[in-house]
Protein backbone atom coordinates (compact mmCIF):
# COMPACT_ATOMS: atom_id res chain seq x y z
CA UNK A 1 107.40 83.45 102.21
CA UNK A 2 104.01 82.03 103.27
CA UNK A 3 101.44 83.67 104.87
CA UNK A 4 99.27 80.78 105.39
CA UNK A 5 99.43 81.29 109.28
CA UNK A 6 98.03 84.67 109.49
CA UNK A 7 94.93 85.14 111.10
CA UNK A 8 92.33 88.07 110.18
CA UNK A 9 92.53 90.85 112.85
CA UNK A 10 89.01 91.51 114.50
CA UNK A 11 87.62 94.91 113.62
CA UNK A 12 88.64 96.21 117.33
CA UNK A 13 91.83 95.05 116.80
CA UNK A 14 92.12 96.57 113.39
CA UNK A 15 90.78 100.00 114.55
CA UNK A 16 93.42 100.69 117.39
CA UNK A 17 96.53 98.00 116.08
CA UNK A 18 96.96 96.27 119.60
CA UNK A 19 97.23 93.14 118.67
CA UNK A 20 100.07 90.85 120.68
CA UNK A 21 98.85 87.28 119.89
CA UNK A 22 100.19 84.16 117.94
CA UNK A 23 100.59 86.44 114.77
CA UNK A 24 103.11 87.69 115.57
CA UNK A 25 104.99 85.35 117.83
CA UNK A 26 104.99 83.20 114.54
CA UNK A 27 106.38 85.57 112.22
CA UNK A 28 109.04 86.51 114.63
CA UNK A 29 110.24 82.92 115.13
CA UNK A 30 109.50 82.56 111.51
CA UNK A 31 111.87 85.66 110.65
CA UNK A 32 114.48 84.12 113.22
CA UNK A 33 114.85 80.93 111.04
CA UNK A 34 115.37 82.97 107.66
CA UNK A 35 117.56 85.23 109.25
CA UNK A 36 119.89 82.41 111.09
CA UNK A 37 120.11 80.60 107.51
CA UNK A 38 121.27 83.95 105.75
CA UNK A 39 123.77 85.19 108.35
CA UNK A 40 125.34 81.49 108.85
CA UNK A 41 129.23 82.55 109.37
CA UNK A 42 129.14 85.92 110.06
CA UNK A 43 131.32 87.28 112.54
CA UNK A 44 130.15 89.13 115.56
CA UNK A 45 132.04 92.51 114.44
CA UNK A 46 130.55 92.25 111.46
CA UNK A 47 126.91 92.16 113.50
CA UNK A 48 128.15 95.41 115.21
CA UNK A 49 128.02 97.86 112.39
CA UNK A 50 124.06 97.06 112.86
CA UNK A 51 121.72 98.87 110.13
CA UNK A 52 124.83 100.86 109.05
CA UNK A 53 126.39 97.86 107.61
CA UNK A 54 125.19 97.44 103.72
CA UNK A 55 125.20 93.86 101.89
CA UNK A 56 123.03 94.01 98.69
CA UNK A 57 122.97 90.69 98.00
CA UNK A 58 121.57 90.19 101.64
CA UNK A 59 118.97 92.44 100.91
CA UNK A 60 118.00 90.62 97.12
CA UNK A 61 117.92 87.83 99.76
CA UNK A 62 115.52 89.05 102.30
CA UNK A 63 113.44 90.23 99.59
CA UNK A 64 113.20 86.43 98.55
CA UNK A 65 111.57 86.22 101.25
CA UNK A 66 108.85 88.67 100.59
CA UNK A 67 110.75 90.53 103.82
CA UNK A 68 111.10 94.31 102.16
CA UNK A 69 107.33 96.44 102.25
CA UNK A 70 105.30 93.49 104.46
CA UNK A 71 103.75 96.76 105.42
CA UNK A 72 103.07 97.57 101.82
CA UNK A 73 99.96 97.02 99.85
CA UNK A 74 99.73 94.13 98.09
CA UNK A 75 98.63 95.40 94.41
CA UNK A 76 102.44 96.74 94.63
CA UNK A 77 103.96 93.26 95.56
CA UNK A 78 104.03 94.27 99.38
CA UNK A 79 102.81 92.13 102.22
CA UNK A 80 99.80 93.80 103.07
CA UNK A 81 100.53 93.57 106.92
CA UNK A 82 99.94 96.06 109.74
CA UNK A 83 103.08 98.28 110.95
CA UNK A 84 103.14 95.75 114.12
CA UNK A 85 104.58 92.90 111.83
CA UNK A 86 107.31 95.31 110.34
CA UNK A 87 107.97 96.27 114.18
CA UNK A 88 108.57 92.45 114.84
CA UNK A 89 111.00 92.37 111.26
CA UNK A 90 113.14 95.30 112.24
CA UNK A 91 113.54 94.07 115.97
CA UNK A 92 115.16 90.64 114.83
CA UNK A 93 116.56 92.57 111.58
CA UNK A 94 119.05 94.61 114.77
CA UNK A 95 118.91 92.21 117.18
CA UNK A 96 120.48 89.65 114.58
CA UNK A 97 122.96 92.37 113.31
CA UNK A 98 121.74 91.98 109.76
CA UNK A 99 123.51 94.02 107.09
CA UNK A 100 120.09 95.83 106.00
CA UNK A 101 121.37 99.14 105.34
CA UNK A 102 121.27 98.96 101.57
CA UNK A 103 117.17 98.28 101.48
CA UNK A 104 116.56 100.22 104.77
CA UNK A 105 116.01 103.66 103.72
CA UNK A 106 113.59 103.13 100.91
CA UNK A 107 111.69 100.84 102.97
CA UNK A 108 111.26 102.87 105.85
CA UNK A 109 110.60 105.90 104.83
CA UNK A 110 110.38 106.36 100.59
CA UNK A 111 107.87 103.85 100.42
CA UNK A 112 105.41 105.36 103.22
CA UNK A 113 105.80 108.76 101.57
CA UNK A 114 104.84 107.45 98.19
CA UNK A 115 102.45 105.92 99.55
CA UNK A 116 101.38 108.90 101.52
CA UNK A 117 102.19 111.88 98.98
CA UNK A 118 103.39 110.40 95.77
CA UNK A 119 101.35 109.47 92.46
CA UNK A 120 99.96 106.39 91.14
CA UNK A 121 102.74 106.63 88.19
CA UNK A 122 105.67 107.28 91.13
CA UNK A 123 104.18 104.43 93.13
CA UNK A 124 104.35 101.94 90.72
CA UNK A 125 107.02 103.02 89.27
CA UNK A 126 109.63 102.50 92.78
CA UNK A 127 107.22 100.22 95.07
CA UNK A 128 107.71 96.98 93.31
CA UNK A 129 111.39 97.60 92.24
CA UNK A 130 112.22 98.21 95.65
CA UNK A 131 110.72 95.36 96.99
CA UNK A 132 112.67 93.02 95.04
CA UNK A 133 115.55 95.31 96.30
CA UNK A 134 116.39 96.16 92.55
CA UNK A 135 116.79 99.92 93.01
CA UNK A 136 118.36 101.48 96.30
CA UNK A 137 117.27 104.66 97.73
CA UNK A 138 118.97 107.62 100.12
CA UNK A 139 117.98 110.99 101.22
CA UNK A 140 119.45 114.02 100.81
CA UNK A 141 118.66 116.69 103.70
CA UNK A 142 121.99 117.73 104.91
CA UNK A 143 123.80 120.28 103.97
CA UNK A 144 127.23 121.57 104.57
CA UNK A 145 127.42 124.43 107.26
CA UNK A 146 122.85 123.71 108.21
CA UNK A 147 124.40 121.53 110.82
CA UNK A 148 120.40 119.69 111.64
CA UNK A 149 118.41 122.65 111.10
CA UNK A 150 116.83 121.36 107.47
CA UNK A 151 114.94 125.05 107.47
CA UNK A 152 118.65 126.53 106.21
CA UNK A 153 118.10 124.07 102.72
CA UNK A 154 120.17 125.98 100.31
CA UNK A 155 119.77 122.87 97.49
CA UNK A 156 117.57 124.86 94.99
CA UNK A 157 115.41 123.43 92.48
CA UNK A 158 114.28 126.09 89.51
CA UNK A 159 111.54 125.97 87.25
CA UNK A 160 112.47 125.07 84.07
CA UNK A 161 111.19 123.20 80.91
CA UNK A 162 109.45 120.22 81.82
CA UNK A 163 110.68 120.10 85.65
CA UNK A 164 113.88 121.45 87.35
CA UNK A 165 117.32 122.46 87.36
CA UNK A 166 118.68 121.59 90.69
CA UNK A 167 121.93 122.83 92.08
CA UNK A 168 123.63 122.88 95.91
CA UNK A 169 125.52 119.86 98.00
CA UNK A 170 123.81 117.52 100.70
CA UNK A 171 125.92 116.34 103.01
CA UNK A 172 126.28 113.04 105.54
CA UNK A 173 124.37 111.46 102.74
CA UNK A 174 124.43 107.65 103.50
CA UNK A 175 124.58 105.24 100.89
CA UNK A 176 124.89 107.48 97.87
CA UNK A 177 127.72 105.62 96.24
CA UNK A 178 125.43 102.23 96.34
CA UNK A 179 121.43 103.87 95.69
CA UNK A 180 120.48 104.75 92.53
CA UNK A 181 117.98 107.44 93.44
CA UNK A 182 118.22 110.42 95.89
CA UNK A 183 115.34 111.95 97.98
CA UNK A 184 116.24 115.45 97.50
CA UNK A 185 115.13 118.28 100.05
CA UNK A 186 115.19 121.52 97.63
CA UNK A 187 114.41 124.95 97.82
CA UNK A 188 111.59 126.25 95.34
CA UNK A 189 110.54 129.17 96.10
CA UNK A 190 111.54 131.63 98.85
CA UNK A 191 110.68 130.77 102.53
CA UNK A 192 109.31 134.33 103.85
CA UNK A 193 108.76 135.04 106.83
CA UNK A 194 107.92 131.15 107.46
CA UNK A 195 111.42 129.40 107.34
CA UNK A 196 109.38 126.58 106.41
CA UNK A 197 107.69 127.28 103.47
CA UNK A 198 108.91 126.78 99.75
CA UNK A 199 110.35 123.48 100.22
CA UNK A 200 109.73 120.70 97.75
CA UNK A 201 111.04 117.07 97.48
CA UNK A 202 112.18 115.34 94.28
CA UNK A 203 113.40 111.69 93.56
CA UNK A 204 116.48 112.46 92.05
CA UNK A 205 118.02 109.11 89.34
CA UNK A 206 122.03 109.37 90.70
CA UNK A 207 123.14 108.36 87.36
CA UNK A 208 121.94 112.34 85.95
CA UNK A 209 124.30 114.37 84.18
CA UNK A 210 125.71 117.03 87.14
CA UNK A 211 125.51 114.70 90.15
CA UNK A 212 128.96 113.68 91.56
CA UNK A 213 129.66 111.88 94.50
CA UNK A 214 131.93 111.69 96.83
CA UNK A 215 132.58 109.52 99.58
CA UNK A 216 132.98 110.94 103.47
CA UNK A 217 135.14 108.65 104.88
CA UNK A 218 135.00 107.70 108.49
CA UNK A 219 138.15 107.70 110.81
CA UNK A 220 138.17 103.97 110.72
CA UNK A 221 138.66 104.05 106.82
CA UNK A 222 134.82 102.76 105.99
CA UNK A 223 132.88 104.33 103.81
CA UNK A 224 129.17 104.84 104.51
CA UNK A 225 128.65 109.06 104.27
CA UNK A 226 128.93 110.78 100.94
CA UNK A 227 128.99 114.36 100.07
CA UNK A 228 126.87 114.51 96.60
CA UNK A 229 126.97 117.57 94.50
CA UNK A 230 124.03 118.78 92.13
CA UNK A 231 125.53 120.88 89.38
CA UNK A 232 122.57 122.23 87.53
CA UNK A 233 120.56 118.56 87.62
CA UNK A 234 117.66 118.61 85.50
CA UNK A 235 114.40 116.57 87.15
CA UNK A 236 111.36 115.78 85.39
CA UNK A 237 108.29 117.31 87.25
CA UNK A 238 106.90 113.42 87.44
CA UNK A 239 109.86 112.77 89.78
CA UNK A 240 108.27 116.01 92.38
CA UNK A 241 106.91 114.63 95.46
CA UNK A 242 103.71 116.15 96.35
CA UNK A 243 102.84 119.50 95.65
CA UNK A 244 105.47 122.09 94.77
CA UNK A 245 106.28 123.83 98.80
CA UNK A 246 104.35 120.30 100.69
CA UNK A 247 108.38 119.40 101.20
CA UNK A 248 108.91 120.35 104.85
CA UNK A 249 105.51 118.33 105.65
CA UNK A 250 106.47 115.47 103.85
CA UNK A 251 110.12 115.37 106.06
CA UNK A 252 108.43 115.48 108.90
CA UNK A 253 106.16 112.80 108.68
CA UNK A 254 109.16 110.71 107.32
CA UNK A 255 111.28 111.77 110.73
CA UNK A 256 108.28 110.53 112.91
CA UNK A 257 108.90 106.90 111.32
CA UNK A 258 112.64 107.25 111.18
CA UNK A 259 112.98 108.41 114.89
CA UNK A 260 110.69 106.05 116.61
CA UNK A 261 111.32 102.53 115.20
CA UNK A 262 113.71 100.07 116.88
CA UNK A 263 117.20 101.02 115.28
CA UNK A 264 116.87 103.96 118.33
CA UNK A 265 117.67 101.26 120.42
CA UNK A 266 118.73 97.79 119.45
CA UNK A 267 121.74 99.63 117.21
CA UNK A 268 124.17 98.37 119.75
CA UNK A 269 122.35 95.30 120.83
CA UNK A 270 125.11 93.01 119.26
CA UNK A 271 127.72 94.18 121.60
CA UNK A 272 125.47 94.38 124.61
CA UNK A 273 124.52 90.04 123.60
CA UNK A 274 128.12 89.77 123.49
CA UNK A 275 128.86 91.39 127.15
CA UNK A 276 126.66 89.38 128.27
CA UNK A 277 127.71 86.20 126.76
CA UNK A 278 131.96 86.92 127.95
CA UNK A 279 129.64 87.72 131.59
CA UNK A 280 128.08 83.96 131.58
CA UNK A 281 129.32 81.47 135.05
CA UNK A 282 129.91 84.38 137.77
CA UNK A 283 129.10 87.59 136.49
CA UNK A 284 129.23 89.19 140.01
CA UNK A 285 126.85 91.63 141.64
CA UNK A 286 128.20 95.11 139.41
CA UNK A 287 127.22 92.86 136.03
CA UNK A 288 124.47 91.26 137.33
CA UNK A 289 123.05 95.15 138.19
CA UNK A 290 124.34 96.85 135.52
CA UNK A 291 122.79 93.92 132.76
CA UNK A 292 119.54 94.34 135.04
CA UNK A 293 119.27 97.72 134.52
CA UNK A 294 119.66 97.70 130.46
CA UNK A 295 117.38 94.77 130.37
CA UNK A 296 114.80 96.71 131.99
CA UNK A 297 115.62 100.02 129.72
CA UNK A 298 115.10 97.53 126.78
CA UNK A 299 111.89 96.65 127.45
CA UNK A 300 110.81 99.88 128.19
CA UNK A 301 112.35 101.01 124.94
CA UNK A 302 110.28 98.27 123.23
CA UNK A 303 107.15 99.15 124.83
CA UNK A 304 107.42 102.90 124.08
CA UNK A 305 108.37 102.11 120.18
CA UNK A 306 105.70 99.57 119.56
CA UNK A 307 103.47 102.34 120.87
CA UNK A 308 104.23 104.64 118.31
CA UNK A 309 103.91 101.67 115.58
CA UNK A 310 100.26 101.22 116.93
CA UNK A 311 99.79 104.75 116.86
CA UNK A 312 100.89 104.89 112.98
CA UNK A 313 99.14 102.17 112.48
CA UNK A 314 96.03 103.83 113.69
CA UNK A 315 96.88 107.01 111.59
CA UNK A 316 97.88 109.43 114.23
CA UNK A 317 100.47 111.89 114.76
CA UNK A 318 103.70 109.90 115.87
CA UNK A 319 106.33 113.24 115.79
CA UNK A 320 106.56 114.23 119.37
CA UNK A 321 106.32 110.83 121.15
CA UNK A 322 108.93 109.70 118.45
CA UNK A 323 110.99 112.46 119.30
CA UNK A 324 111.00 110.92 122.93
CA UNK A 325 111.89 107.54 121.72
CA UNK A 326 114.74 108.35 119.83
CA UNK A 327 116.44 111.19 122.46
CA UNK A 328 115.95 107.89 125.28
CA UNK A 329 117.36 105.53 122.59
CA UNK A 330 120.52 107.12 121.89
CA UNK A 331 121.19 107.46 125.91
CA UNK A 332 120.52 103.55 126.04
CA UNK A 333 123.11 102.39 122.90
CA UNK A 334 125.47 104.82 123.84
CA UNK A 335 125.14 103.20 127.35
CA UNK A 336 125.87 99.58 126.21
CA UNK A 337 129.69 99.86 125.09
CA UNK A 338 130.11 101.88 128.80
CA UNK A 339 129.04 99.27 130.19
CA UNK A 340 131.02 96.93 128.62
CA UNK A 341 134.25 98.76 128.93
CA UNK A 342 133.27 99.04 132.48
CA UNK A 343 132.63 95.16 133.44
CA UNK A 344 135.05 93.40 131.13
CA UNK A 345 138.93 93.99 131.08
CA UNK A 346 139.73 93.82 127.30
CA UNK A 347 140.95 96.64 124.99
CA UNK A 348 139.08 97.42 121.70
CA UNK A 349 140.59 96.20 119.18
CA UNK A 350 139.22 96.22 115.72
CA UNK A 351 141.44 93.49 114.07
CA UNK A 352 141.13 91.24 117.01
CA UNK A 353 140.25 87.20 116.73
CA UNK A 354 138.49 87.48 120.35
CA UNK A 355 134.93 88.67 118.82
CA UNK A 356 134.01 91.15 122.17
CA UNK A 357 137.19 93.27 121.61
CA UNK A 358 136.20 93.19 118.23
CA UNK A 359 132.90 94.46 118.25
CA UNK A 360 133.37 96.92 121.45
CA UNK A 361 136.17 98.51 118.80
CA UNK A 362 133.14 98.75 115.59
CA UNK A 363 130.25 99.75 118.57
CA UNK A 364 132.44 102.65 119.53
CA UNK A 365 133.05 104.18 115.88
CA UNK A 366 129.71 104.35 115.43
CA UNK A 367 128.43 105.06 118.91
CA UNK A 368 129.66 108.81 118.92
CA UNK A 369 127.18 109.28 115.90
CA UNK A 370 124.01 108.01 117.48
CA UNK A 371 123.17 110.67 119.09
CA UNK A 372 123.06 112.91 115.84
CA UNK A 373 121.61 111.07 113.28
CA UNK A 374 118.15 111.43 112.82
CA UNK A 375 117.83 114.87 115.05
CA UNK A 376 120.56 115.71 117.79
CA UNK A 377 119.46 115.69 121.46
CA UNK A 378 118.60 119.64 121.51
CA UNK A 379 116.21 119.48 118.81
CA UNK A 380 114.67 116.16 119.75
CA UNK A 381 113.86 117.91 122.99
CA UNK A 382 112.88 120.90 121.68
CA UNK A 383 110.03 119.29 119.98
CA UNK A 384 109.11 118.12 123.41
CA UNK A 385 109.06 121.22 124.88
CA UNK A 386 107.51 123.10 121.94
CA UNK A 387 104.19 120.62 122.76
CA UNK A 388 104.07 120.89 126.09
CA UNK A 389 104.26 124.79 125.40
CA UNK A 390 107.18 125.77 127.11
CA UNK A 391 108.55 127.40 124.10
């Protein structure tokens, strides 16, 4: 993909990451045309399952492109751009419905935490395979019966020759049966009196004697969740993250980039272009309101996460205003197939030929899990409240 375009950023612009000018207009157009040519034919139920839908060979593709770690540096095959242009990628990545979920994990949040906490040996060991989308990545931080509080991590990693036995079950874990490596919340020491201390995090190879999978089926049939089960696992001590008990810091910083990027509110976008396509000659006064209204909580959306991108790109500490972006994101996508159900007079139907019942039928599987993944509503908001000390 050429870069020949790009402009250098002026040191002002460099210091706080505003920067809204032909750069990025370009590469968004630019991204547009790839991504048109690579999802030629697919159907709009297809574009529905969003980043939960997994296509390898779309991500080899993309990588092609030089479209996995633009963010990246370059020494490690990455694109060497500012967080803004992966902002712009992800946008047209959802609003496109691209089948992304088999690359997105590692690239949005294994990569910045190598990059943050891991070694030179980890780092170019994983960055340049995953940006040719070689190797696959998920994490493990569920458990069974923890329900989203990650202090409760059972998943215990002992000391033994040259690294680790790890044993325990993660839960929920999405993509297992297609990754070949695990980012693996683990207990190594006790906690204390501080529930959360003596947490570590290792890259885990899935392909280890004592791992099994299995898949967590949804009630449609599709398989995305896995439960995977560590049976006395050993892992080198090259594959810890960090220090040994730096685990719950590490998550944490990883949640602030999971929570705040655009999947917290263009997951459902798909349908919502659809509505509004079955809406087009006389939409009425209730559409024409109600399509007002989520146009204007899109923007604001966009606004709010590009925000946070800046202020990652400038270094700073992105947990509590992600936290806000993600609780308002879920209340927007689970909005969209309300809406739809609301102005249009067709049943969902998942097998259907007419491609709105189609995709109203795949947005509401998934919508009932939006607002859990990546931090339910209460704890989302408790992070509010805890900075604005109220608890």
């Amino acid at each position: 993909m050429s870069h020949s375009s790009d402009k250098q950023l002026s040191s002002s612009e460099q210091a706080d990451g505003r920067f809204f000018g032909e750069q990025l207009d370009d590469f968004r157009l630019e991204v547009r045309s790839i991504l048109a040519k690579l999802l030629a034919g697919r159907s709009v139920a297809d574009g529905a399952a969003s980043w939960m839908g997994a296509d390898t060979s779309f991500s080899r593709a993309l990588a092609a492109q030089g479209l996995i770690g633009i963010s990246w540096p370059e020494k490690y095959g990455g694109g060497g751009r500012s967080l803004l242009f992966r902002h712009v990628l992800t946008e047209e990545l959802l609003a496109a419905g691209a089948p992304a979920a088999a690359h997105w994990v590692a690239d949005r949040q294994v990569g910045p935490m190598l990059l943050r906490f891991g070694t030179e040996e980890q780092r170019a060991m994983f960055l340049p395979r995953i940006i040719a989308a070689d190797i696959f990545f998920c994490i493990g931080l569920s458990e069974p019966d923890a329900g989203s509080d990650l202090a409760s991590v059972r998943t215990r990693a002992s000391l033994a020759e040259g690294g680790y036995r790890v044993s325990g079950t993660k839960l929920w874990t999405s993509g297992a049966h297609i990754s070949q490596y695990m980012l693996t919340l683990c207990r190594t020491s006790d906690s204390g009196s501080h529930r959360h201390a003596g947490l570590s995090q290792f890259i885990i190879p899935l392909d280890s004697p004592g791992i099994t999978i299995r898949p967590v089926l949804m009630h449609s049939g599709e398989h995305h969740f896995n439960e995977v089960i560590l049976d006395d696992c050993f892992v080198p001590s090259t594959l810890r993250v960090g220090a040994e008990g730096q685990g719950w810091a590490q998550v944490t910083s990883e949640l602030g980039i999971e929570r705040s990027g655009p999947e917290r509110y263009l997951s459902t976008f798909p349908l919502l272009r659809q509505i509004v396509s079955e809406l087009e000659g006389d939409p009425g006064e209730a559409a024409i309101d109600a399509i007002g209204q989520a146009a204007a909580h899109l923007l604001t959306l966009h606004q709010m996460s590009q925000a946070v991108a800046e202020l990652l790109h400038a270094g700073g500490d992105p947990n509590v205003a992600a936290a806000i972006v993600k609780d308002l994101g879920a209340d927007f996508e689970q909005m969209i197939p309300e809406i739809g159900m609301r102005l249009i007079d067709a049943a969902p139907m998942p097998e259907s030929a007419d491609p709105y019942a189609s995709a109203l039928a795949k947005t509401l599987t998934y919508a009932p899990a939006i607002s859990l993944r990546g931090g339910t509503r209460e704890v989302l908001r408790g992070i509010v409240a805890r900075d604005l000390g109220l608890r």
